[in-house]
Protein backbone atom coordinates (compact mmCIF):
# COMPACT_ATOMS: atom_id res chain seq x y z
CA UNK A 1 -21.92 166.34 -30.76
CA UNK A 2 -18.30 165.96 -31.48
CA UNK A 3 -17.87 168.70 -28.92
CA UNK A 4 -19.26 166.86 -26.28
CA UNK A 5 -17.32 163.95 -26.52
CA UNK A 6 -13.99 166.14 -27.11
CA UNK A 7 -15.05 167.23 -24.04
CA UNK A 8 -15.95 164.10 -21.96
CA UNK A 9 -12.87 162.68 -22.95
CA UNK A 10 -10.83 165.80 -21.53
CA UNK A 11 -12.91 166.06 -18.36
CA UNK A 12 -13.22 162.00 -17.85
CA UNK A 13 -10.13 161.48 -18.38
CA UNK A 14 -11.00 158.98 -20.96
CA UNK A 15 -12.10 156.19 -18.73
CA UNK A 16 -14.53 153.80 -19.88
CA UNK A 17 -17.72 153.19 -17.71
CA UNK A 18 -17.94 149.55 -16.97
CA UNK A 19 -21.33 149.16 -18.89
CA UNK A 20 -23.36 150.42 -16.40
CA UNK A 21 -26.08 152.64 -18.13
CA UNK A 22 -27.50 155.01 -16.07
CA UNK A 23 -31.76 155.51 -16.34
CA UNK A 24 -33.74 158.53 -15.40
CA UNK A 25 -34.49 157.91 -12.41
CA UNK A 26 -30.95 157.45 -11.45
CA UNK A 27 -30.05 161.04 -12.25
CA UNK A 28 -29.32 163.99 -10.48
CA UNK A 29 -29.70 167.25 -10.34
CA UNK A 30 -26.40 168.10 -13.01
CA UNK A 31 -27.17 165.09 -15.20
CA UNK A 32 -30.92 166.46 -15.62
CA UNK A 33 -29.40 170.17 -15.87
CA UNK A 34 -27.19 169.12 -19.30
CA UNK A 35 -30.32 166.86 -20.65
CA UNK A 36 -32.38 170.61 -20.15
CA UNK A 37 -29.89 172.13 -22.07
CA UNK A 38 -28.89 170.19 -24.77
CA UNK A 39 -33.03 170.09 -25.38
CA UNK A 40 -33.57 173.81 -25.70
CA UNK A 41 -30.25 174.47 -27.12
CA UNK A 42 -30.04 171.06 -29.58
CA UNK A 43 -32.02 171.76 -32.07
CA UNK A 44 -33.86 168.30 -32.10
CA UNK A 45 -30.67 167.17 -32.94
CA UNK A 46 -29.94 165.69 -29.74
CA UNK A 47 -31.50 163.19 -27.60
CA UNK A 48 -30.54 163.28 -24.15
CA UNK A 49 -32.65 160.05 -23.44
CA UNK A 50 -30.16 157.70 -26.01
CA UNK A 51 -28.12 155.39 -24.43
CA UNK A 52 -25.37 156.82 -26.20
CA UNK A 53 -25.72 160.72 -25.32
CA UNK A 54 -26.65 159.56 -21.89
CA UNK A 55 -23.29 157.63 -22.01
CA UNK A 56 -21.10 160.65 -22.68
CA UNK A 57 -23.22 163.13 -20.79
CA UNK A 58 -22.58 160.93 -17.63
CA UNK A 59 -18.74 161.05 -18.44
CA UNK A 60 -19.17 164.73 -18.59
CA UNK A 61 -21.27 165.46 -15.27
CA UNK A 62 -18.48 162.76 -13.66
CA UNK A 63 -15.23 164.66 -15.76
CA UNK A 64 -16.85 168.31 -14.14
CA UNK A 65 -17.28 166.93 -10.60
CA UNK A 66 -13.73 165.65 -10.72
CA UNK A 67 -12.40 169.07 -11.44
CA UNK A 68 -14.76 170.61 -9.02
CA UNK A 69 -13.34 167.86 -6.06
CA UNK A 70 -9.98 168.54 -7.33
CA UNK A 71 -9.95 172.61 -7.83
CA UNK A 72 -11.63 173.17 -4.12
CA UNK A 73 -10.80 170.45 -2.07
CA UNK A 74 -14.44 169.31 -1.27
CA UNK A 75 -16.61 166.84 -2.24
CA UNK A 76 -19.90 167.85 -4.08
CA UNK A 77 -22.65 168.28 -2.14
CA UNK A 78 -25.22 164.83 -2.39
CA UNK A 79 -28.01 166.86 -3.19
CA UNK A 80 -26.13 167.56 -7.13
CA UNK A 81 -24.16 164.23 -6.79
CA UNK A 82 -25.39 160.72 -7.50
């Protein structure tokens, strides 16, 4: 877990999310793609459904779109972004 928020806080920059929780159904396709993950490869460990994990795994989804905006120039396609 420490991982993951090493890594949100590289990718996000470190910027706080306003309180705004996100819920399942306002996920997309990325956000559901790390949850899928971190359930096969967490070892029951990890519960992508927390408000915590669901927390940093938004700051992480946001963090990689960033770089992906930044690196090509182009804004991620609607059907991945929410």
């Amino acid at each position: 877990m420490d991982k993951l928020s090493g890594l949100a806080s590289k990718l996000g920059g470190g910027s706080k999310n306003s309180g705004s929780n996100q819920t399942a159904g306002n996920e997309d396709m990325v956000d559901k793609a790390l949850d899928s993950v971190e359930r096969k490869f967490g070892g029951g460990k990890i519960d992508p459904s927390s408000d915590k994990i669901r927390s940093t795994n938004e700051k992480i989804t946001d963090g990689a779109r960033a770089q992906f905006e930044k690196a090509t120039g182009k804004n991620v396609p609607d059907k991945f972004s929410n």
